[in-house]
Protein backbone atom coordinates (compact mmCIF):
# COMPACT_ATOMS: atom_id res chain seq x y z
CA UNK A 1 9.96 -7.42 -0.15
CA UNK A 2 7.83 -9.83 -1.55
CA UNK A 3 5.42 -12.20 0.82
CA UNK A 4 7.46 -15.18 -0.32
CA UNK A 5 10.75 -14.43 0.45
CA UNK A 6 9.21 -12.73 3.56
CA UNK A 7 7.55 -16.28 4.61
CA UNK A 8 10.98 -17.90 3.47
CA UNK A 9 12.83 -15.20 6.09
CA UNK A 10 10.69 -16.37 9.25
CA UNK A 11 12.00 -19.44 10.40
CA UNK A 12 15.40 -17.06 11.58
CA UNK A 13 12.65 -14.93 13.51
CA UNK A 14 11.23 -17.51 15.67
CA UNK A 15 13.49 -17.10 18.86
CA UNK A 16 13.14 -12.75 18.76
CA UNK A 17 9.60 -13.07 17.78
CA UNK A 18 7.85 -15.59 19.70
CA UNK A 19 7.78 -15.62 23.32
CA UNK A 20 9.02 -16.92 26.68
CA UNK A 21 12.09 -17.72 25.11
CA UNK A 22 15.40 -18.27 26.59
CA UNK A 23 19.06 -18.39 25.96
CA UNK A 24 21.57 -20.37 26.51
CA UNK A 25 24.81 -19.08 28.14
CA UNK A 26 27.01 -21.34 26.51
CA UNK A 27 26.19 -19.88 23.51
CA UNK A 28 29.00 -17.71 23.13
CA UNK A 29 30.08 -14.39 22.02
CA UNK A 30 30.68 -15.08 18.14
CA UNK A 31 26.69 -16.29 18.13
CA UNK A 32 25.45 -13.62 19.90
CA UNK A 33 27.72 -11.32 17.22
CA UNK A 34 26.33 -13.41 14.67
CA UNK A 35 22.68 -13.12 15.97
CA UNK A 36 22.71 -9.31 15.94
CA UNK A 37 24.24 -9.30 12.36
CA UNK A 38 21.45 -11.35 11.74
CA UNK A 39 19.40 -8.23 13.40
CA UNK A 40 20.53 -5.52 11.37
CA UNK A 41 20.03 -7.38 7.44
CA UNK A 42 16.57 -8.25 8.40
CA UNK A 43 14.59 -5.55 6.03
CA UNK A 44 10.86 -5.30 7.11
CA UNK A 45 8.05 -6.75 5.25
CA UNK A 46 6.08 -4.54 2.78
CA UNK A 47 2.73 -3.76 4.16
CA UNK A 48 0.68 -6.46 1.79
CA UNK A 49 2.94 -9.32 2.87
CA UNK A 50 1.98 -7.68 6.55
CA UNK A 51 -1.54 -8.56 5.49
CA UNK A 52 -1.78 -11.50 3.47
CA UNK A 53 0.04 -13.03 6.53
CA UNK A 54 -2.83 -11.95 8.49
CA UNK A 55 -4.47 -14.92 7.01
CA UNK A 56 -2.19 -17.44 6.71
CA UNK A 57 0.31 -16.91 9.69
CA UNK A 58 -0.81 -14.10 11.99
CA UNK A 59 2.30 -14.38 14.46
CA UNK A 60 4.42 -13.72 11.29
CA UNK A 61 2.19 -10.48 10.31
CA UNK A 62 3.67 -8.99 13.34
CA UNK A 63 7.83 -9.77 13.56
CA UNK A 64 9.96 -7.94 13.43
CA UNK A 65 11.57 -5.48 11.88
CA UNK A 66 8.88 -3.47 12.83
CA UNK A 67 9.54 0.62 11.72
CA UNK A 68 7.08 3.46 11.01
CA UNK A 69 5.62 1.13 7.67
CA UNK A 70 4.38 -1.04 10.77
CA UNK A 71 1.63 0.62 11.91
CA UNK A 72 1.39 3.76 9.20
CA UNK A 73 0.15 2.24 6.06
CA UNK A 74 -2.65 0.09 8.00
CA UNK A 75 -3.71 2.74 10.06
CA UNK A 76 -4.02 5.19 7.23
CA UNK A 77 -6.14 2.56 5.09
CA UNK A 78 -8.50 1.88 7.93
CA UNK A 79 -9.08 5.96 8.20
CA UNK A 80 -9.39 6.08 4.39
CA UNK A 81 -12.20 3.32 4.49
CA UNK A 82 -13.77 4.43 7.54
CA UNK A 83 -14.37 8.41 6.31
CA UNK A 84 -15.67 7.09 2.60
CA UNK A 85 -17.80 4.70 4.23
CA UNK A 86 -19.07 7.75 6.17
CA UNK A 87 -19.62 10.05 3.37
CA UNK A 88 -21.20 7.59 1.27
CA UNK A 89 -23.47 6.72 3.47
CA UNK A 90 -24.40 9.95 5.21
CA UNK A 91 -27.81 10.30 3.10
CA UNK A 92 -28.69 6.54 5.26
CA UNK A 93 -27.44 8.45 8.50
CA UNK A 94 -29.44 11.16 8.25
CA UNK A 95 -32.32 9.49 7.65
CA UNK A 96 -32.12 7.25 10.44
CA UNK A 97 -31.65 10.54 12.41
CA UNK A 98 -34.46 12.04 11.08
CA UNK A 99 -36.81 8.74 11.99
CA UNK A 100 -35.11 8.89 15.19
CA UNK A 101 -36.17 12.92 15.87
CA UNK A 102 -39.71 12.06 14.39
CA UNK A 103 -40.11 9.03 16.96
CA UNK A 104 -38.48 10.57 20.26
CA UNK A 105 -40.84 10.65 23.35
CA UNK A 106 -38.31 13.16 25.11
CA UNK A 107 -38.27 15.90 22.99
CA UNK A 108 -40.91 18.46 22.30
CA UNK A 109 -42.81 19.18 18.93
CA UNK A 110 -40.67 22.78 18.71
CA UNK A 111 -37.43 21.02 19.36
CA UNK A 112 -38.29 18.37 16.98
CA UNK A 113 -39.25 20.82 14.29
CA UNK A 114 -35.78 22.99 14.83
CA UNK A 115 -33.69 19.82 14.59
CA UNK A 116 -35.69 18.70 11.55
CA UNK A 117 -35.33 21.77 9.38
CA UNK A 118 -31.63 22.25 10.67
CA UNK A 119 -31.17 18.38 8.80
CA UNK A 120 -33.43 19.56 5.63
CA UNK A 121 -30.10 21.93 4.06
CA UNK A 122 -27.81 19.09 2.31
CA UNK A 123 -24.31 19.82 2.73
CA UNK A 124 -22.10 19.40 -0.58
CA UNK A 125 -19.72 16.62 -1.58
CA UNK A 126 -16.74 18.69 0.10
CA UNK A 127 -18.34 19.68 3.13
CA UNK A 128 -19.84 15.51 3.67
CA UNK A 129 -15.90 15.09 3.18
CA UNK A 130 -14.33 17.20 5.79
CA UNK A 131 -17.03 16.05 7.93
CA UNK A 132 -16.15 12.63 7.79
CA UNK A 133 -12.30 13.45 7.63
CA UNK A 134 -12.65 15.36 11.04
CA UNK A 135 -15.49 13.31 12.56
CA UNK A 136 -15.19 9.90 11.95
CA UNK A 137 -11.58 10.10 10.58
CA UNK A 138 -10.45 11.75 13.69
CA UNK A 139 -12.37 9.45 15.92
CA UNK A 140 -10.36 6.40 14.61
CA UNK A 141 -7.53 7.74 14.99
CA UNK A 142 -7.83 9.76 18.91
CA UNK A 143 -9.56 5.32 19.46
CA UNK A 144 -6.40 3.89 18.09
CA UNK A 145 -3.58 5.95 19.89
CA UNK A 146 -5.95 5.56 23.11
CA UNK A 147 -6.42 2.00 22.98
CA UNK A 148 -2.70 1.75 22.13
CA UNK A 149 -2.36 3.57 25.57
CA UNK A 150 -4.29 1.24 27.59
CA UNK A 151 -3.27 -1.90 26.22
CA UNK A 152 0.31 -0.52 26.53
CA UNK A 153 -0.35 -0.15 30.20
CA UNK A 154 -2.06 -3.83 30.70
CA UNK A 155 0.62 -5.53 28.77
CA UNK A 156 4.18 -3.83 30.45
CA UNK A 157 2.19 -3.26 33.68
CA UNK A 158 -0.26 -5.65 34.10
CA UNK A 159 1.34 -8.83 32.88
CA UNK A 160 4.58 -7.70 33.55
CA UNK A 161 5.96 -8.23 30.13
CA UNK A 162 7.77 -5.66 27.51
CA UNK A 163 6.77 -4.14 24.64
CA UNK A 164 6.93 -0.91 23.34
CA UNK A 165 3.64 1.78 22.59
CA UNK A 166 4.17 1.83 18.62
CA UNK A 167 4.54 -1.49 18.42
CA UNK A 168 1.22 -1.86 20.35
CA UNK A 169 0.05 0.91 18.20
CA UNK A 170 0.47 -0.89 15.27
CA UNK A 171 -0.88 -4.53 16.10
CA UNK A 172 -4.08 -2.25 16.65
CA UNK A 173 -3.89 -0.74 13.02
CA UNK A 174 -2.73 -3.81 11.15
CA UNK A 175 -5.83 -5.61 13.27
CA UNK A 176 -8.13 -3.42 11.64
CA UNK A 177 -7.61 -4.37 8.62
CA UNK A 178 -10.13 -7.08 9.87
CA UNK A 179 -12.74 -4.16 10.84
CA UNK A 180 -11.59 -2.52 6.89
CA UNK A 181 -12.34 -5.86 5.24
CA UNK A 182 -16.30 -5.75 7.13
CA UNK A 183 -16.83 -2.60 5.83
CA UNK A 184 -15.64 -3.17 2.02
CA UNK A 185 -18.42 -6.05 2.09
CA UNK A 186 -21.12 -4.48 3.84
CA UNK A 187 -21.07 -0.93 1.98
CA UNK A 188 -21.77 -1.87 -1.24
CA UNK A 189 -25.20 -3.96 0.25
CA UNK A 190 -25.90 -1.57 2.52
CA UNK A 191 -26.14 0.81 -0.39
CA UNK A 192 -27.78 -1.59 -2.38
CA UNK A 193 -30.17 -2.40 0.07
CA UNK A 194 -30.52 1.54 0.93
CA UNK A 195 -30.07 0.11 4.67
CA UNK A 196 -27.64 0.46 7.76
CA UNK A 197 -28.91 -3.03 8.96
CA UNK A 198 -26.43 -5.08 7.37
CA UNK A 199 -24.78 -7.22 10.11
CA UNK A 200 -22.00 -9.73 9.90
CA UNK A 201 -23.14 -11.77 12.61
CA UNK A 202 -25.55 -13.42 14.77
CA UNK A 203 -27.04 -10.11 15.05
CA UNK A 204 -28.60 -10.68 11.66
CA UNK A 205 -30.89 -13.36 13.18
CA UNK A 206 -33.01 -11.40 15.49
CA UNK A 207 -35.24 -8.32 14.67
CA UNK A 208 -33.06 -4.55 14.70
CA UNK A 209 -34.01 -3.18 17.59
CA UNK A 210 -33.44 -2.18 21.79
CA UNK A 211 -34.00 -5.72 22.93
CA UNK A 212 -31.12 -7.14 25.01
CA UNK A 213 -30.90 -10.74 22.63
CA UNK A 214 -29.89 -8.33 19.61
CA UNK A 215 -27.48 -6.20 21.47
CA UNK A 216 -25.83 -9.23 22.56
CA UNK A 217 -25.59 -10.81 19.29
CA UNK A 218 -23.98 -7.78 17.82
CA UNK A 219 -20.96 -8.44 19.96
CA UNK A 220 -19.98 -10.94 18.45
CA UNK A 221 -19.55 -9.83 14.53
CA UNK A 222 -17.52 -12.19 13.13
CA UNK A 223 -15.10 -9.55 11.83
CA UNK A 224 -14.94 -8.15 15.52
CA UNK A 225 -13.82 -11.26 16.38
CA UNK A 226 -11.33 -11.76 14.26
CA UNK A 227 -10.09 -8.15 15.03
CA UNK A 228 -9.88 -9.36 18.68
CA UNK A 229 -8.01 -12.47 18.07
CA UNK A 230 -5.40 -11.09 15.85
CA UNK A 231 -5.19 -8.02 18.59
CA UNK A 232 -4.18 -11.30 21.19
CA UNK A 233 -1.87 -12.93 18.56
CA UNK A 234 0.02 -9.59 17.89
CA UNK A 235 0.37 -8.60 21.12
CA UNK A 236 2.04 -11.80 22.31
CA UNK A 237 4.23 -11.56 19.26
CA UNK A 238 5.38 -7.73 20.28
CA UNK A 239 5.38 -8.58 24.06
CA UNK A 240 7.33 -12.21 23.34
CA UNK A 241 4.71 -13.67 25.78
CA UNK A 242 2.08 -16.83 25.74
CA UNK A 243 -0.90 -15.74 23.87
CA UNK A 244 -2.68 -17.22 26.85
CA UNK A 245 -1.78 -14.63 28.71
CA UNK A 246 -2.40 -11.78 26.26
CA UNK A 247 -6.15 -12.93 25.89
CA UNK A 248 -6.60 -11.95 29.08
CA UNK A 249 -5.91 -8.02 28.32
CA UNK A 250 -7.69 -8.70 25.51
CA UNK A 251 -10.66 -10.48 27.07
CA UNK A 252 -10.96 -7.61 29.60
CA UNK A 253 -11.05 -5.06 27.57
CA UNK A 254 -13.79 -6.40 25.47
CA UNK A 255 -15.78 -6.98 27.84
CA UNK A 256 -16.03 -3.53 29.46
CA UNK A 257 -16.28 -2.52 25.77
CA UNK A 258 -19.53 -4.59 25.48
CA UNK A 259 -20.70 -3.06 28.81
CA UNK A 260 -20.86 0.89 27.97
CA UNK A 261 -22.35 -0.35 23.95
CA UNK A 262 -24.88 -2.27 26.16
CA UNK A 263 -25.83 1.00 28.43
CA UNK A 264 -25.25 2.72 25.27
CA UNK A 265 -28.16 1.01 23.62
CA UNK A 266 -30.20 0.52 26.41
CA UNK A 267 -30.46 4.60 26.74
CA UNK A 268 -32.91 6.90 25.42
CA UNK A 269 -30.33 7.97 22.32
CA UNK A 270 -29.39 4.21 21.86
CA UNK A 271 -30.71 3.96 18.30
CA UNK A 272 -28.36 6.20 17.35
CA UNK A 273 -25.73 4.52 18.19
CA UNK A 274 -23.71 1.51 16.23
């Protein structure tokens, strides 16, 4: 369906989509008969009406209908992205590997020298593929269906509302279209640049590094933040609750999530990580 008669479509949404909504009793049989015929021709939005809505209204990105083209296509794109983004930059990983080997304090000059020569045999284009199809590409998706888990859990459980674990699942995937859109900017400067210290952020104002300012900054990426505040618009949408309330799952989560990155960094193998 095209975005405009998909934006033309929403004002019937509003009272399914939107929540702490009630209804009224008087209503009557034929317009509760007429509501759920008003259910069934409702065809779901293509995925790029999905996402230029993402900009322009975000509750509408996530009514309903919502079906397998939900959280599929978005998903799939932000696994696509992720695992090129990997391959094409694996020559810049493993060279910040190799400065982080040559650096270490903990590891001895014959350990240093094995891990160096087992880096100095370049895999080919197919191998750097698989690799990043079953390393990072799996990672995404094992952090998406997890996530989906334990948001599923703080939104029927904690909050008490409803809303079911696909649906949940997919205001995660068609979120990261926010994280997809960071790295189709930063990729082609970071290649440019022949640098992984490209940030999108206040991060970019302080030196790269272990200090605790930096690691801060980094937490707030203005793509992250969008990510996070479409993740508390979709999830009141799906959960027909206050997003009030839904930034509090939201807000929680982040901030144990900026916890373990700051241990993360502050430990002896914290350069590797991003």
């Amino acid at each position: 369906m095209a975005s405009g008669s998909f934006f033309r479509r929403r004002q019937g949404w509003d009272m399914d989509d939107f929540g702490d909504q009630s209804t009224d009793p008087a209503s009557g049989e034929k317009e509760v008969q007429r509501d759920a015929q008003r259910q069934a021709d409702r065809k779901e939005p293509g995925f790029p009406a999905r996402v230029f809505a993402l900009f322009t209204q975000p509750r509408a990105a996530f009514g309903r209908p919502r079906g397998p083209a939900f959280w599929i296509p978005p998903l799939i794109l932000f696994i696509v992205t992720i695992v090129a983004s990997s391959v094409l930059l694996a020559d810049l990983n493993n060279q910040m590997v190799v400065e982080f080997v040559e650096d270490s304090t903990f590891m001895s000059d014959a350990d240093k020298e094995r891990a160096l020569e087992s880096m100095e045999v370049e895999p080919s284009v197919g191998r750097s593929i698989l690799n990043g199809l079953f390393g990072a590409g799996f990672s995404v998706l094992v952090s998406i269906f997890l996530l989906g888990a334990l948001y599923y859990a703080g939104v029927n459980f904690g909050l008490g509302a409803t809303a079911g674990y696909f649906d949940i699942v997919g205001v995660l995937s068609l979120s990261s279209v926010a994280l997809a859109l960071r790295e189709w900017i930063t990729l082609p400067i970071k290649l440019a640049q022949q640098t992984l210290q490209i940030y999108t952020g206040p991060a970019a104002l302080f030196e790269p590094g272990s200090s605790i300012p930096f690691i801060i900054a980094g937490f707030f990426d203005v793509f992250d933040l969008f990510n996070l505040f479409l993740i508390t618009v979709g999830l009141s949408v799906v959960a027909k609750i206050r997003w009030q309330r839904t930034v509090i799952i939201v807000g929680v989560f982040w901030i144990l999530w900026c916890g373990m990155r700051l241990i993360a960094k502050l430990s002896p193998l914290g350069a590797l990580t991003s």
